[in-house]
PDB file of N, CA and C in Angstrom:
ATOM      1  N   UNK A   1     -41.172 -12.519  30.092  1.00  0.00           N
ATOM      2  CA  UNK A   1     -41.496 -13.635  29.236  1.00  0.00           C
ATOM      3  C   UNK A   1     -42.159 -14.706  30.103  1.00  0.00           C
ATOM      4  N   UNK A   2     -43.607 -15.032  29.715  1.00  0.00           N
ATOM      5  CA  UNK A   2     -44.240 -16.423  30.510  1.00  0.00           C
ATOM      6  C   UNK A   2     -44.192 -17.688  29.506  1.00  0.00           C
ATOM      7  N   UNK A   3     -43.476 -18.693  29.819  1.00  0.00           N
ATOM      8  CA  UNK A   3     -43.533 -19.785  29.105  1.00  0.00           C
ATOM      9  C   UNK A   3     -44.975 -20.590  29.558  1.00  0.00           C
ATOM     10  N   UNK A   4     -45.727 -21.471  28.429  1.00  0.00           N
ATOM     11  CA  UNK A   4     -46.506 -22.291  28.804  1.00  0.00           C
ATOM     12  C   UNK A   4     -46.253 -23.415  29.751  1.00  0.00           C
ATOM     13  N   UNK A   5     -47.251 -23.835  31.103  1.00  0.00           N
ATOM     14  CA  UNK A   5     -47.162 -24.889  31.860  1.00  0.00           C
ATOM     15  C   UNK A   5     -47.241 -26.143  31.626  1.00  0.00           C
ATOM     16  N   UNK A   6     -47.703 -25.911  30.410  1.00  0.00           N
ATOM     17  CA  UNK A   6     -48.262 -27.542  29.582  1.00  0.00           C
ATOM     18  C   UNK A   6     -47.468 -27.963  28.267  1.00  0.00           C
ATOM     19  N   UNK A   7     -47.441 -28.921  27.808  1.00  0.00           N
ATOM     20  CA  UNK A   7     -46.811 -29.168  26.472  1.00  0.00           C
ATOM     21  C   UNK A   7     -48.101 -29.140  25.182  1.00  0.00           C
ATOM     22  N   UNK A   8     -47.031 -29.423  24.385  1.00  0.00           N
ATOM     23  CA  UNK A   8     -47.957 -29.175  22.675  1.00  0.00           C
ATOM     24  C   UNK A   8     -49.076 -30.551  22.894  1.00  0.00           C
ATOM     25  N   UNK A   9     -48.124 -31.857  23.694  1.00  0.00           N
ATOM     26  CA  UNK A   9     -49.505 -32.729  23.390  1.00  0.00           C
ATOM     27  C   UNK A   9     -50.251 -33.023  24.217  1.00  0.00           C
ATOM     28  N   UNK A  10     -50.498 -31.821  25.516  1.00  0.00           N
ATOM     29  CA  UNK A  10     -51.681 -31.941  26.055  1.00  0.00           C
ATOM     30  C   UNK A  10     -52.604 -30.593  25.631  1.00  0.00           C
ATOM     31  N   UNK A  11     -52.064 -29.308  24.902  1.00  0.00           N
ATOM     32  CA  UNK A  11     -53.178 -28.913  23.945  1.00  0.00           C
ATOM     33  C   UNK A  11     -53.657 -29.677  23.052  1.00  0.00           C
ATOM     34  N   UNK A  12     -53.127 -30.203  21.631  1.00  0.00           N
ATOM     35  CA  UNK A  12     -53.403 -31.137  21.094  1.00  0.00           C
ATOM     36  C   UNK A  12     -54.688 -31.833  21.840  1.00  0.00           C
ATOM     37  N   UNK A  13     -54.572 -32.901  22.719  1.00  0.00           N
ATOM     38  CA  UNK A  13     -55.182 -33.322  23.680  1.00  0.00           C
ATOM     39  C   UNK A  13     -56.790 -32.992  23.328  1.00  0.00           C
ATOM     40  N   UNK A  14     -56.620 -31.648  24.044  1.00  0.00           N
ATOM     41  CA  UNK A  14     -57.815 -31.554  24.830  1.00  0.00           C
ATOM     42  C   UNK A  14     -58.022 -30.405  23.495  1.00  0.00           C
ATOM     43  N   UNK A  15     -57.715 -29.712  22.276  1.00  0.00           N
ATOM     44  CA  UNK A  15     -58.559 -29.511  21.010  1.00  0.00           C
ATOM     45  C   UNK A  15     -58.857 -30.143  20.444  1.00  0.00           C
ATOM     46  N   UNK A  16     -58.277 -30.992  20.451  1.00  0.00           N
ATOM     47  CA  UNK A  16     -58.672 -32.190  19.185  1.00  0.00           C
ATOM     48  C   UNK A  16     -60.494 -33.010  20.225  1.00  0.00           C
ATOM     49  N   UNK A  17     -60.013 -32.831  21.432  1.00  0.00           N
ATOM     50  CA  UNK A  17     -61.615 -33.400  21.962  1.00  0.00           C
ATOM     51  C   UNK A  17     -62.601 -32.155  21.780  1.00  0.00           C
ATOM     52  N   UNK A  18     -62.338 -31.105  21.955  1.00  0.00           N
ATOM     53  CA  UNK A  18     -63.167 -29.756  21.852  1.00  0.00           C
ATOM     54  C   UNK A  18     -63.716 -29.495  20.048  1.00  0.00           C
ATOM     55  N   UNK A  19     -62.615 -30.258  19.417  1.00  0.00           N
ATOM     56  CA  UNK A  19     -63.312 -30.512  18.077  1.00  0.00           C
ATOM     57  C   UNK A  19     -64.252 -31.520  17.781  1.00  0.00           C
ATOM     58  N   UNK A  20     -64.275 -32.533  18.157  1.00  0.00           N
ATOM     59  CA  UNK A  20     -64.899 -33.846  17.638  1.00  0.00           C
ATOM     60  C   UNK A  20     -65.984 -33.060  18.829  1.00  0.00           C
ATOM     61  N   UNK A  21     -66.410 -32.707  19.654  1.00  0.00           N
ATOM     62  CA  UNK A  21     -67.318 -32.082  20.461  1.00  0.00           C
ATOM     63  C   UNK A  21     -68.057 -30.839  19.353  1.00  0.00           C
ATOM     64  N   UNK A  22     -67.519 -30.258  19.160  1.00  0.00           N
ATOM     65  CA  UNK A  22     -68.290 -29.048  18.130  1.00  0.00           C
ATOM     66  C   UNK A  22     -68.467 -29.960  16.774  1.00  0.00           C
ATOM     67  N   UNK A  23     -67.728 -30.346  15.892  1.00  0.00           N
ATOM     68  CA  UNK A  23     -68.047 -31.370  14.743  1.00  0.00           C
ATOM     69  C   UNK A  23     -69.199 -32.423  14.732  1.00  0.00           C
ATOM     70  N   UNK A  24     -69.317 -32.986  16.356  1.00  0.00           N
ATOM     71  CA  UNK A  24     -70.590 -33.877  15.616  1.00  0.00           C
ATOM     72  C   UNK A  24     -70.128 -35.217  15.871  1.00  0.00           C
ATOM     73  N   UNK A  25     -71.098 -36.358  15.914  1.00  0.00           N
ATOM     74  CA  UNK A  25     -70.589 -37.534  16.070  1.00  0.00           C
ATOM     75  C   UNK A  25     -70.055 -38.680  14.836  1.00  0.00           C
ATOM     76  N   UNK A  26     -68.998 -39.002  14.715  1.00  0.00           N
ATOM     77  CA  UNK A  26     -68.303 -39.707  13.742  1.00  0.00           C
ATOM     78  C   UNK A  26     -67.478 -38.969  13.756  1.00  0.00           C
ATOM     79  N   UNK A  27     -66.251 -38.015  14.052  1.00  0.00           N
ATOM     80  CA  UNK A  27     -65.475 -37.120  13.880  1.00  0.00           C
ATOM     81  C   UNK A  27     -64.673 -37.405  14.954  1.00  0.00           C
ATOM     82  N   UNK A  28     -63.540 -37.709  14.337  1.00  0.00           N
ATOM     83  CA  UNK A  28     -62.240 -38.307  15.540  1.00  0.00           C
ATOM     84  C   UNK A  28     -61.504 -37.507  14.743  1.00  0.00           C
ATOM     85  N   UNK A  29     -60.429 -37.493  15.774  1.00  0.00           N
ATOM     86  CA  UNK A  29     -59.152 -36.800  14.780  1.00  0.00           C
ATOM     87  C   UNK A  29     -57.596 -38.000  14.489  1.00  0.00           C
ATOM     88  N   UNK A  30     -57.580 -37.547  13.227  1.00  0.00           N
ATOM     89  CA  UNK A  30     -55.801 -38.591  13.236  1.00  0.00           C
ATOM     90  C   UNK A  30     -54.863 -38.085  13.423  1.00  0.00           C
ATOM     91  N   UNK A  31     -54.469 -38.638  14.333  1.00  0.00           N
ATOM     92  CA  UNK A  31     -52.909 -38.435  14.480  1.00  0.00           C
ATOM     93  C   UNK A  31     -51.638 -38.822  14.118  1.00  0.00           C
ATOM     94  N   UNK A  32     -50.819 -38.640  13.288  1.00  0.00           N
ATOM     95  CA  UNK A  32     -49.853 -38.986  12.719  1.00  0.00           C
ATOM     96  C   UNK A  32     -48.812 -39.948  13.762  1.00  0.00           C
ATOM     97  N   UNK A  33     -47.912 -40.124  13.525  1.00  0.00           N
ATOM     98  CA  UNK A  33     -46.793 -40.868  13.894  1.00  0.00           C
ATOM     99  C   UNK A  33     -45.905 -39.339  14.190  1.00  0.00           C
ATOM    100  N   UNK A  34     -44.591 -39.297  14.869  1.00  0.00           N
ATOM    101  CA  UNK A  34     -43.870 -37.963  14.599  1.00  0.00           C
ATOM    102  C   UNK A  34     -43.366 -37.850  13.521  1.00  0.00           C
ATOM    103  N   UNK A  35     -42.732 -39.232  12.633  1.00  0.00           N
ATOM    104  CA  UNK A  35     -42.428 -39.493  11.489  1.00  0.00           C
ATOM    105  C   UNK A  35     -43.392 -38.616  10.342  1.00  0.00           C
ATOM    106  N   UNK A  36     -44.073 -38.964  10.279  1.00  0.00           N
ATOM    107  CA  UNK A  36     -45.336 -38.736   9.264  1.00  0.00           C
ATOM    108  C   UNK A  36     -45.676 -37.502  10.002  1.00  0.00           C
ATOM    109  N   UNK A  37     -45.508 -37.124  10.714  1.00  0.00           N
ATOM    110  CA  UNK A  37     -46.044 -35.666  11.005  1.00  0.00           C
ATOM    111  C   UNK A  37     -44.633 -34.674  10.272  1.00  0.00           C
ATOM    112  N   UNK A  38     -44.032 -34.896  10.081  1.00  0.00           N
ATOM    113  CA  UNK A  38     -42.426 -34.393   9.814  1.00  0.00           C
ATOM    114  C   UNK A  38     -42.378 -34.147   8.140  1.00  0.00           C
ATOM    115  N   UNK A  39     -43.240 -35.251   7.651  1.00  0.00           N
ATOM    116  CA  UNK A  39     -43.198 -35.299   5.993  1.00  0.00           C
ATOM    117  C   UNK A  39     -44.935 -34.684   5.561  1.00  0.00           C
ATOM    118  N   UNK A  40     -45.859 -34.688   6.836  1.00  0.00           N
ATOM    119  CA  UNK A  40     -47.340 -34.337   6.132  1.00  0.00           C
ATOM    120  C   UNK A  40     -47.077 -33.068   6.683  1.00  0.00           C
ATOM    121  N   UNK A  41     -46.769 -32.698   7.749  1.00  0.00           N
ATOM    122  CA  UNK A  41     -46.926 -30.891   7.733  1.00  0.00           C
ATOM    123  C   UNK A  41     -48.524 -30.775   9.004  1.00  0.00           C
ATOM    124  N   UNK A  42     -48.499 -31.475   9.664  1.00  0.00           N
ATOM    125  CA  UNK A  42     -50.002 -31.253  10.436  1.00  0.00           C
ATOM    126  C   UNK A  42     -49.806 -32.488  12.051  1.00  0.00           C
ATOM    127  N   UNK A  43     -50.204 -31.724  12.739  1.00  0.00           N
ATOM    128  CA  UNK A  43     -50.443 -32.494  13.928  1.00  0.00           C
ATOM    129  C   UNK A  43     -51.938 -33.539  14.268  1.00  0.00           C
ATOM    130  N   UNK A  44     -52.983 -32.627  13.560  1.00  0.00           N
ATOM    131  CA  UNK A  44     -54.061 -33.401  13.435  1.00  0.00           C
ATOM    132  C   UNK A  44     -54.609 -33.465  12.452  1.00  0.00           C
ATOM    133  N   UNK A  45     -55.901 -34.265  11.865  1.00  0.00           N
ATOM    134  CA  UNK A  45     -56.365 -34.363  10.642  1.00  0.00           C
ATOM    135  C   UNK A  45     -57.554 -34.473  11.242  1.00  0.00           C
ATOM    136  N   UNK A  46     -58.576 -33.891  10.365  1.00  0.00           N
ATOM    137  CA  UNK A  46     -60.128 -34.633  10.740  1.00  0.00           C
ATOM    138  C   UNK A  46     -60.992 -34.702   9.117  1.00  0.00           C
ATOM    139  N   UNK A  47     -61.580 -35.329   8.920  1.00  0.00           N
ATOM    140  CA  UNK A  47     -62.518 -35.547   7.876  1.00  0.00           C
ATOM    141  C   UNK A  47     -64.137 -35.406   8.392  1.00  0.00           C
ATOM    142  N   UNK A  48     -63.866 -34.220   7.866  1.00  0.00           N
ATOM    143  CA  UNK A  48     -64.963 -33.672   8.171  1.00  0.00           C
ATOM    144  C   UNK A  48     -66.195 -33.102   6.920  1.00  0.00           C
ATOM    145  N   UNK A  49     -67.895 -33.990   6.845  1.00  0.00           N
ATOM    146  CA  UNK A  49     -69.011 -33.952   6.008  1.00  0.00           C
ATOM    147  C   UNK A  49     -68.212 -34.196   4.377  1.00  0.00           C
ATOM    148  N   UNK A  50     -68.851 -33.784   3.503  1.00  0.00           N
ATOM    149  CA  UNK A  50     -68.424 -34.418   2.420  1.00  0.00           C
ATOM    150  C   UNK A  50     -67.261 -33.890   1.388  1.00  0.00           C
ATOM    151  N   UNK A  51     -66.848 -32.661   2.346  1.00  0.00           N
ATOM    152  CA  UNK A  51     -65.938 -31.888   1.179  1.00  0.00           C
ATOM    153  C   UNK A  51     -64.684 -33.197   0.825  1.00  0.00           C
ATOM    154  N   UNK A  52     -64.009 -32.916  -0.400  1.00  0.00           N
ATOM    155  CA  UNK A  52     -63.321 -33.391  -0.905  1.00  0.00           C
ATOM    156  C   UNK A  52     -62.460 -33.791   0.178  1.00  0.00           C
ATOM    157  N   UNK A  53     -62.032 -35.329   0.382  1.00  0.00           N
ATOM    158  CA  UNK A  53     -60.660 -35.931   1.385  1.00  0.00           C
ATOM    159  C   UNK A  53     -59.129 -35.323   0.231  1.00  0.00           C
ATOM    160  N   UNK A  54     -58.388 -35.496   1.315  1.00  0.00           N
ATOM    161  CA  UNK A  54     -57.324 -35.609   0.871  1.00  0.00           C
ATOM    162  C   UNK A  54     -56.362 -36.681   0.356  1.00  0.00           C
ATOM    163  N   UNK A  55     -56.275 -37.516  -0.946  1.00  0.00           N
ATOM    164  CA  UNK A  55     -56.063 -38.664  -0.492  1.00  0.00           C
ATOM    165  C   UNK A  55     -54.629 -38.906  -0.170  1.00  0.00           C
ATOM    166  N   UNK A  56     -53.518 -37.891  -0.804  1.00  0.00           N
ATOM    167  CA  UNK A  56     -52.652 -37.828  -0.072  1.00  0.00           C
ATOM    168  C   UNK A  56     -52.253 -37.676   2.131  1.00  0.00           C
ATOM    169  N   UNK A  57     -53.299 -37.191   2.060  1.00  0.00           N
ATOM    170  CA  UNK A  57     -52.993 -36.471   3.637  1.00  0.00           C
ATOM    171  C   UNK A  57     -54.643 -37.244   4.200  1.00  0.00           C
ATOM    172  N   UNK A  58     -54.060 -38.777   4.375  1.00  0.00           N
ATOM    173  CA  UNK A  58     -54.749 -39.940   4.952  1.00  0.00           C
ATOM    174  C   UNK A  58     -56.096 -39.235   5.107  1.00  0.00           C
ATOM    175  N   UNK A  59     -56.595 -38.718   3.916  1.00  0.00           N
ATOM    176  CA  UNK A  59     -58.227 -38.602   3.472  1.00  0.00           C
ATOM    177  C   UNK A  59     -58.186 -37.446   4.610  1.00  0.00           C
ATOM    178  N   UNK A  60     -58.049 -36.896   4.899  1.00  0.00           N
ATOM    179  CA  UNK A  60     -58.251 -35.829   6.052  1.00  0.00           C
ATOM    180  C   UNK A  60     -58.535 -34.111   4.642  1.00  0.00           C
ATOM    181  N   UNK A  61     -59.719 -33.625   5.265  1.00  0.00           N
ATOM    182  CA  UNK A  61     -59.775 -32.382   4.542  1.00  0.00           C
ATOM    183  C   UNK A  61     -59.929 -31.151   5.657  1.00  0.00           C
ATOM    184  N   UNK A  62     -59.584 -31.461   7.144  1.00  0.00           N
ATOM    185  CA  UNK A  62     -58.689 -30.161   7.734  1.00  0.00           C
ATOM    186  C   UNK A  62     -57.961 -30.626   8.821  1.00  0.00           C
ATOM    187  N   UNK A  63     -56.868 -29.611   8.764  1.00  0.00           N
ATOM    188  CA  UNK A  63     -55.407 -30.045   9.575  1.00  0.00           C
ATOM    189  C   UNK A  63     -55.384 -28.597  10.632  1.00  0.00           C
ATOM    190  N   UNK A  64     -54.550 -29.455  11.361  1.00  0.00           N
ATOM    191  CA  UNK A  64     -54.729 -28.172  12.885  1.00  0.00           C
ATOM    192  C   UNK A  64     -53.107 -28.746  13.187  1.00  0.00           C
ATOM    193  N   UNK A  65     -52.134 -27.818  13.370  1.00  0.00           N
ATOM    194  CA  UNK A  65     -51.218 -27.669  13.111  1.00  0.00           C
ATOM    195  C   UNK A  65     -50.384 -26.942  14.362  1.00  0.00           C
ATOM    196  N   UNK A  66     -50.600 -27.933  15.607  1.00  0.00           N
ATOM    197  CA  UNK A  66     -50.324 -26.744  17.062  1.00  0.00           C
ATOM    198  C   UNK A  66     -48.898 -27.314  17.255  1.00  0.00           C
ATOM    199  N   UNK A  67     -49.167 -25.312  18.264  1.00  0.00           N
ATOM    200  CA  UNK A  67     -47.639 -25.085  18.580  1.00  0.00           C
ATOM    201  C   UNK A  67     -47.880 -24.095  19.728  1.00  0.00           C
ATOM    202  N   UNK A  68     -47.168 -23.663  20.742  1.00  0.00           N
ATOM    203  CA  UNK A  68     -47.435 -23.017  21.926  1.00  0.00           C
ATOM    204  C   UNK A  68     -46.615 -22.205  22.128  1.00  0.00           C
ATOM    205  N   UNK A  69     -47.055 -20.910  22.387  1.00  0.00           N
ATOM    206  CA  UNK A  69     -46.318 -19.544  22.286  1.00  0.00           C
ATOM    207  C   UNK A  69     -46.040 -19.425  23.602  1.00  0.00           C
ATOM    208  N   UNK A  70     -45.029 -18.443  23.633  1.00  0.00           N
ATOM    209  CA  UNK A  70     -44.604 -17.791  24.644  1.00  0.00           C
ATOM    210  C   UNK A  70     -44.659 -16.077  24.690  1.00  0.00           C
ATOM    211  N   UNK A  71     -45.488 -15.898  25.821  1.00  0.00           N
ATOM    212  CA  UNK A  71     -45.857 -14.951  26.141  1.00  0.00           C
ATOM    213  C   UNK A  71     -45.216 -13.377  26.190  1.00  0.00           C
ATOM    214  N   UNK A  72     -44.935 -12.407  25.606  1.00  0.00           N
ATOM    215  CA  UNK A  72     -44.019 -11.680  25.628  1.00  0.00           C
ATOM    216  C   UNK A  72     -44.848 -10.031  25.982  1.00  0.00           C
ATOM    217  N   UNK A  73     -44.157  -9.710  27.406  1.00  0.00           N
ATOM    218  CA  UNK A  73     -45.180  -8.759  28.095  1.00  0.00           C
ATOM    219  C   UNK A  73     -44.634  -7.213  28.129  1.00  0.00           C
ATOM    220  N   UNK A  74     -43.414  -7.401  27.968  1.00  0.00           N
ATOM    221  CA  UNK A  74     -42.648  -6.353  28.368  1.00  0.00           C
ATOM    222  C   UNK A  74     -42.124  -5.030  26.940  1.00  0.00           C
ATOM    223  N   UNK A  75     -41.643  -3.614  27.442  1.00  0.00           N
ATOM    224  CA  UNK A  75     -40.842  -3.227  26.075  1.00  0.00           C
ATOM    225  C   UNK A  75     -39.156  -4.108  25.526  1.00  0.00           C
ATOM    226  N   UNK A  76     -38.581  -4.921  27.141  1.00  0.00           N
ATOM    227  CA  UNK A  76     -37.813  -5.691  26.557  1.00  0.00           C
ATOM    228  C   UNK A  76     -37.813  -6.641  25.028  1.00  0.00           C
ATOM    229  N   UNK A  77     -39.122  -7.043  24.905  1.00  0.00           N
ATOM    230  CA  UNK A  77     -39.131  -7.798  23.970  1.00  0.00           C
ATOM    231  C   UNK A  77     -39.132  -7.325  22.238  1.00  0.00           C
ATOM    232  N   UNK A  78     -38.309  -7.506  21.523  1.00  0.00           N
ATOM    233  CA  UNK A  78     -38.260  -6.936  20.276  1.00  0.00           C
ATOM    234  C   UNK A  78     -39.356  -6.427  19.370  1.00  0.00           C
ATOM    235  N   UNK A  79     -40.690  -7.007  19.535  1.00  0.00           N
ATOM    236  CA  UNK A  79     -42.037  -6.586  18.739  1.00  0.00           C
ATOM    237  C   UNK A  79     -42.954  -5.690  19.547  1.00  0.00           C
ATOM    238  N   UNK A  80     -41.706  -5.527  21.104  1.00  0.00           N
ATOM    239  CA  UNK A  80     -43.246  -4.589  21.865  1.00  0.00           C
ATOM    240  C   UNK A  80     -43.748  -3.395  21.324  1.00  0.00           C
ATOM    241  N   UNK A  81     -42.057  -2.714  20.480  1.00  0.00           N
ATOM    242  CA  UNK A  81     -42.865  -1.428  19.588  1.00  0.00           C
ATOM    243  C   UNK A  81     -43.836  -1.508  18.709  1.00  0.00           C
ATOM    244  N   UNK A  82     -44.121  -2.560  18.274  1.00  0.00           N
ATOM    245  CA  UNK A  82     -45.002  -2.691  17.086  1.00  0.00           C
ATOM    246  C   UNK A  82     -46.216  -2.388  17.696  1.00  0.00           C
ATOM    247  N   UNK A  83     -46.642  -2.842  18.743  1.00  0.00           N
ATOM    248  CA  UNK A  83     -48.206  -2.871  19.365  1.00  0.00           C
ATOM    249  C   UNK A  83     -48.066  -2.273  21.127  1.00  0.00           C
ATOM    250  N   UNK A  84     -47.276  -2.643  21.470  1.00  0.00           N
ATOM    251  CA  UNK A  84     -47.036  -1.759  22.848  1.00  0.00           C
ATOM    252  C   UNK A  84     -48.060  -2.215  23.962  1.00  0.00           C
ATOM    253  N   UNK A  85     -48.021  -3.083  23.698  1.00  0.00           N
ATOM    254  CA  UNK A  85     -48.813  -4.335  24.790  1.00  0.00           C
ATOM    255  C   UNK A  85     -48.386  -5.856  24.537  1.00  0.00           C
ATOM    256  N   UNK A  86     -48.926  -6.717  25.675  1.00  0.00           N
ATOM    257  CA  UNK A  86     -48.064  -7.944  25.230  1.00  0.00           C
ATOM    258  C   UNK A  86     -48.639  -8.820  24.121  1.00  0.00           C
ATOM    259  N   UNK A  87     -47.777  -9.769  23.368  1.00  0.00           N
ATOM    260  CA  UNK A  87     -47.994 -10.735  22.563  1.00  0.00           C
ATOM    261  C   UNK A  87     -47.213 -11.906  22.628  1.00  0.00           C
ATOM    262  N   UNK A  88     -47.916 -12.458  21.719  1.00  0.00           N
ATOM    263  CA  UNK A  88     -47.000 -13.997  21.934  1.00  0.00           C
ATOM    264  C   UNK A  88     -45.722 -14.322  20.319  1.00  0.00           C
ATOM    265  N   UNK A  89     -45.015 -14.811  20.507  1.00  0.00           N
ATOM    266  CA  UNK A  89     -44.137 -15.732  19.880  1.00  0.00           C
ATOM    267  C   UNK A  89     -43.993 -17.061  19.866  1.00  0.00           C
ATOM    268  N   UNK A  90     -44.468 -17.533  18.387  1.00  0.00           N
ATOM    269  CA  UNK A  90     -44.206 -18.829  18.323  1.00  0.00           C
ATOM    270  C   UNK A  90     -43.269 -18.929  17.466  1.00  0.00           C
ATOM    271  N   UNK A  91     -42.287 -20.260  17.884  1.00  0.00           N
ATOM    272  CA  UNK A  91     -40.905 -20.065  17.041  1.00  0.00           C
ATOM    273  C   UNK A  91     -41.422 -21.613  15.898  1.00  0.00           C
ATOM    274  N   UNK A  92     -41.313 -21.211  14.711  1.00  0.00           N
ATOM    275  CA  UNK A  92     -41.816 -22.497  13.963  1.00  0.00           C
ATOM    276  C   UNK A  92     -39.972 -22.462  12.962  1.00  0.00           C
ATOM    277  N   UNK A  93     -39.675 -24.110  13.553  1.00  0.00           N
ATOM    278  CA  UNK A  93     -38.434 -24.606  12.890  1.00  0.00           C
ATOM    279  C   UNK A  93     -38.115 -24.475  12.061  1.00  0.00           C
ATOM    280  N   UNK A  94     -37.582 -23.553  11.404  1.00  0.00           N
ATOM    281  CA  UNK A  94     -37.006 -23.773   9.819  1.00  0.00           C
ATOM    282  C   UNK A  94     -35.520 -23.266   9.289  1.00  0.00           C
ATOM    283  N   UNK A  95     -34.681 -24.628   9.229  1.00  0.00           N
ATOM    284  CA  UNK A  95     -33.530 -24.181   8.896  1.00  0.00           C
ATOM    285  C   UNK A  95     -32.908 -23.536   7.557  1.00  0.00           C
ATOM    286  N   UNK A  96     -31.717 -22.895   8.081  1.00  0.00           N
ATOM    287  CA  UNK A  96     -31.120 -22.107   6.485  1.00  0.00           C
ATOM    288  C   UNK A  96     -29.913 -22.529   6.679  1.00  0.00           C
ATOM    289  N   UNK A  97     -29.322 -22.323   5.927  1.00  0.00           N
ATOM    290  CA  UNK A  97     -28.008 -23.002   5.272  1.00  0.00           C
ATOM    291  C   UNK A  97     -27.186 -22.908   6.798  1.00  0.00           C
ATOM    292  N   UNK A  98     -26.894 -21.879   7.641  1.00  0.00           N
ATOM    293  CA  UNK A  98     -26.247 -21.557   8.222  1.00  0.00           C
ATOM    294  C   UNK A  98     -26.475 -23.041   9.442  1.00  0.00           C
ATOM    295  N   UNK A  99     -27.990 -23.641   9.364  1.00  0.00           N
ATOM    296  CA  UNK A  99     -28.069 -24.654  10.160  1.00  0.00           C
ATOM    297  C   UNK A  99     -28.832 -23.782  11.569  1.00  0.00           C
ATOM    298  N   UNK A 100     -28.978 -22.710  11.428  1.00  0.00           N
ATOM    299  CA  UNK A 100     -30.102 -21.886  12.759  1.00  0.00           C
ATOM    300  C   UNK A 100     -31.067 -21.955  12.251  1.00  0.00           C
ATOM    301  N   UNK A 101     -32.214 -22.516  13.386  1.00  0.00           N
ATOM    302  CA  UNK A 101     -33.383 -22.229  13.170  1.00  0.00           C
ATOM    303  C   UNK A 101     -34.374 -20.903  13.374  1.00  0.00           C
ATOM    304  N   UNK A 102     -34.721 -20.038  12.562  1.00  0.00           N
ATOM    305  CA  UNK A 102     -35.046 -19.062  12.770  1.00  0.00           C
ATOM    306  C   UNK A 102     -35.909 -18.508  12.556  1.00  0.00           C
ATOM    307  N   UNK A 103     -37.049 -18.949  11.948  1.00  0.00           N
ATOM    308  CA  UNK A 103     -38.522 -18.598  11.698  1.00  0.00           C
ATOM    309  C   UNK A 103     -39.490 -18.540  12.957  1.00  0.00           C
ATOM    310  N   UNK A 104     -39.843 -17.095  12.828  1.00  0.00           N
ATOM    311  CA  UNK A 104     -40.577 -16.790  14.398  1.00  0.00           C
ATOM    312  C   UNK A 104     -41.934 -16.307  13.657  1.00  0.00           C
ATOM    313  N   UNK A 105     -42.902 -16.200  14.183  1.00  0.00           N
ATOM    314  CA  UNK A 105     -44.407 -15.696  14.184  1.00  0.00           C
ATOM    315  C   UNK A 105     -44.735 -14.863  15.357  1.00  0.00           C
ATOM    316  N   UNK A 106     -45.631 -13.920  14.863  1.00  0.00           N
ATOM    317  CA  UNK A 106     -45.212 -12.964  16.149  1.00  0.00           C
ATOM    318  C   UNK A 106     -47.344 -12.958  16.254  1.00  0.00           C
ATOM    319  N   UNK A 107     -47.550 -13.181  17.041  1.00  0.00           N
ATOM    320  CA  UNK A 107     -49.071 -12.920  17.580  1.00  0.00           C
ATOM    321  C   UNK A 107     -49.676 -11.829  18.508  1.00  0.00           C
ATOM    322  N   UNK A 108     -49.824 -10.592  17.737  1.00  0.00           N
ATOM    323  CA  UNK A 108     -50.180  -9.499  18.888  1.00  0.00           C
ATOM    324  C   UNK A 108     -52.334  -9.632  19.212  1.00  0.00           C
ATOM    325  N   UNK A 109     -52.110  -9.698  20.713  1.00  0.00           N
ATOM    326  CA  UNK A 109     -53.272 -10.604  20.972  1.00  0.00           C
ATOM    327  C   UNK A 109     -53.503  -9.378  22.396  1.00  0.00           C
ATOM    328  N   UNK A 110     -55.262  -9.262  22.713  1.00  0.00           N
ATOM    329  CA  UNK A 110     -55.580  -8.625  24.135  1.00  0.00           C
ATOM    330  C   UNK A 110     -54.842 -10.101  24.697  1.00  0.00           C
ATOM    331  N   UNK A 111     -54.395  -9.922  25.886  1.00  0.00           N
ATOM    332  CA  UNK A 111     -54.021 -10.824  26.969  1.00  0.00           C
ATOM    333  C   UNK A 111     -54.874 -10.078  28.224  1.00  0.00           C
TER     334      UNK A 111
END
């Protein structure tokens, strides 16, 4: 298992500049509060040319929604049968009654 060296908000970071770079000039991205990121569901927002804003989701009509996997290389890891090379796991929070968080995403990717 390789964990990432960096955190979520220095990807964030440096996509959200790699976007407003491919998008064009006038194109910033918003960033929520953690608050408001907790109740909108998105890490970034951008309003981008004329498609419809959101006016709920501070006029923004696309959201980028990061999270950073961990690398999983081995047959130790529970999904290696599925593809039999490595992939990643991202664990996205979601509790059940029991109070465990347990919603995983499984990303089988060339590495």
């Amino acid at each position: 298992m390789l964990l990432p060296n960096f955190s979520e908000s220095q990807l964030q970071t440096v996509c959200n500049t790699e976007f407003c770079k491919l998008l064009g000039g006038g194109v910033y991205p918003i960033v929520p509060s953690l608050n408001e990121e907790k109740n909108l569901g998105w890490d970034s927002g951008f309003i981008i040319g004329t498609s419809s804003p959101a006016p709920n989701q501070k006029g923004c009509n696309f959201f980028v929604q990061y999270k950073l996997g961990t690398l999983i290389e081995g047959p130790r890891g529970a999904q290696y049968i599925n593809w039999y090379e490595p992939y990643f796991r991202l664990q996205i929070p979601h509790t059940k009654r029991n109070g465990k968080n347990i919603s995983k995403i499984f990303i089988n990717t060339k590495v």
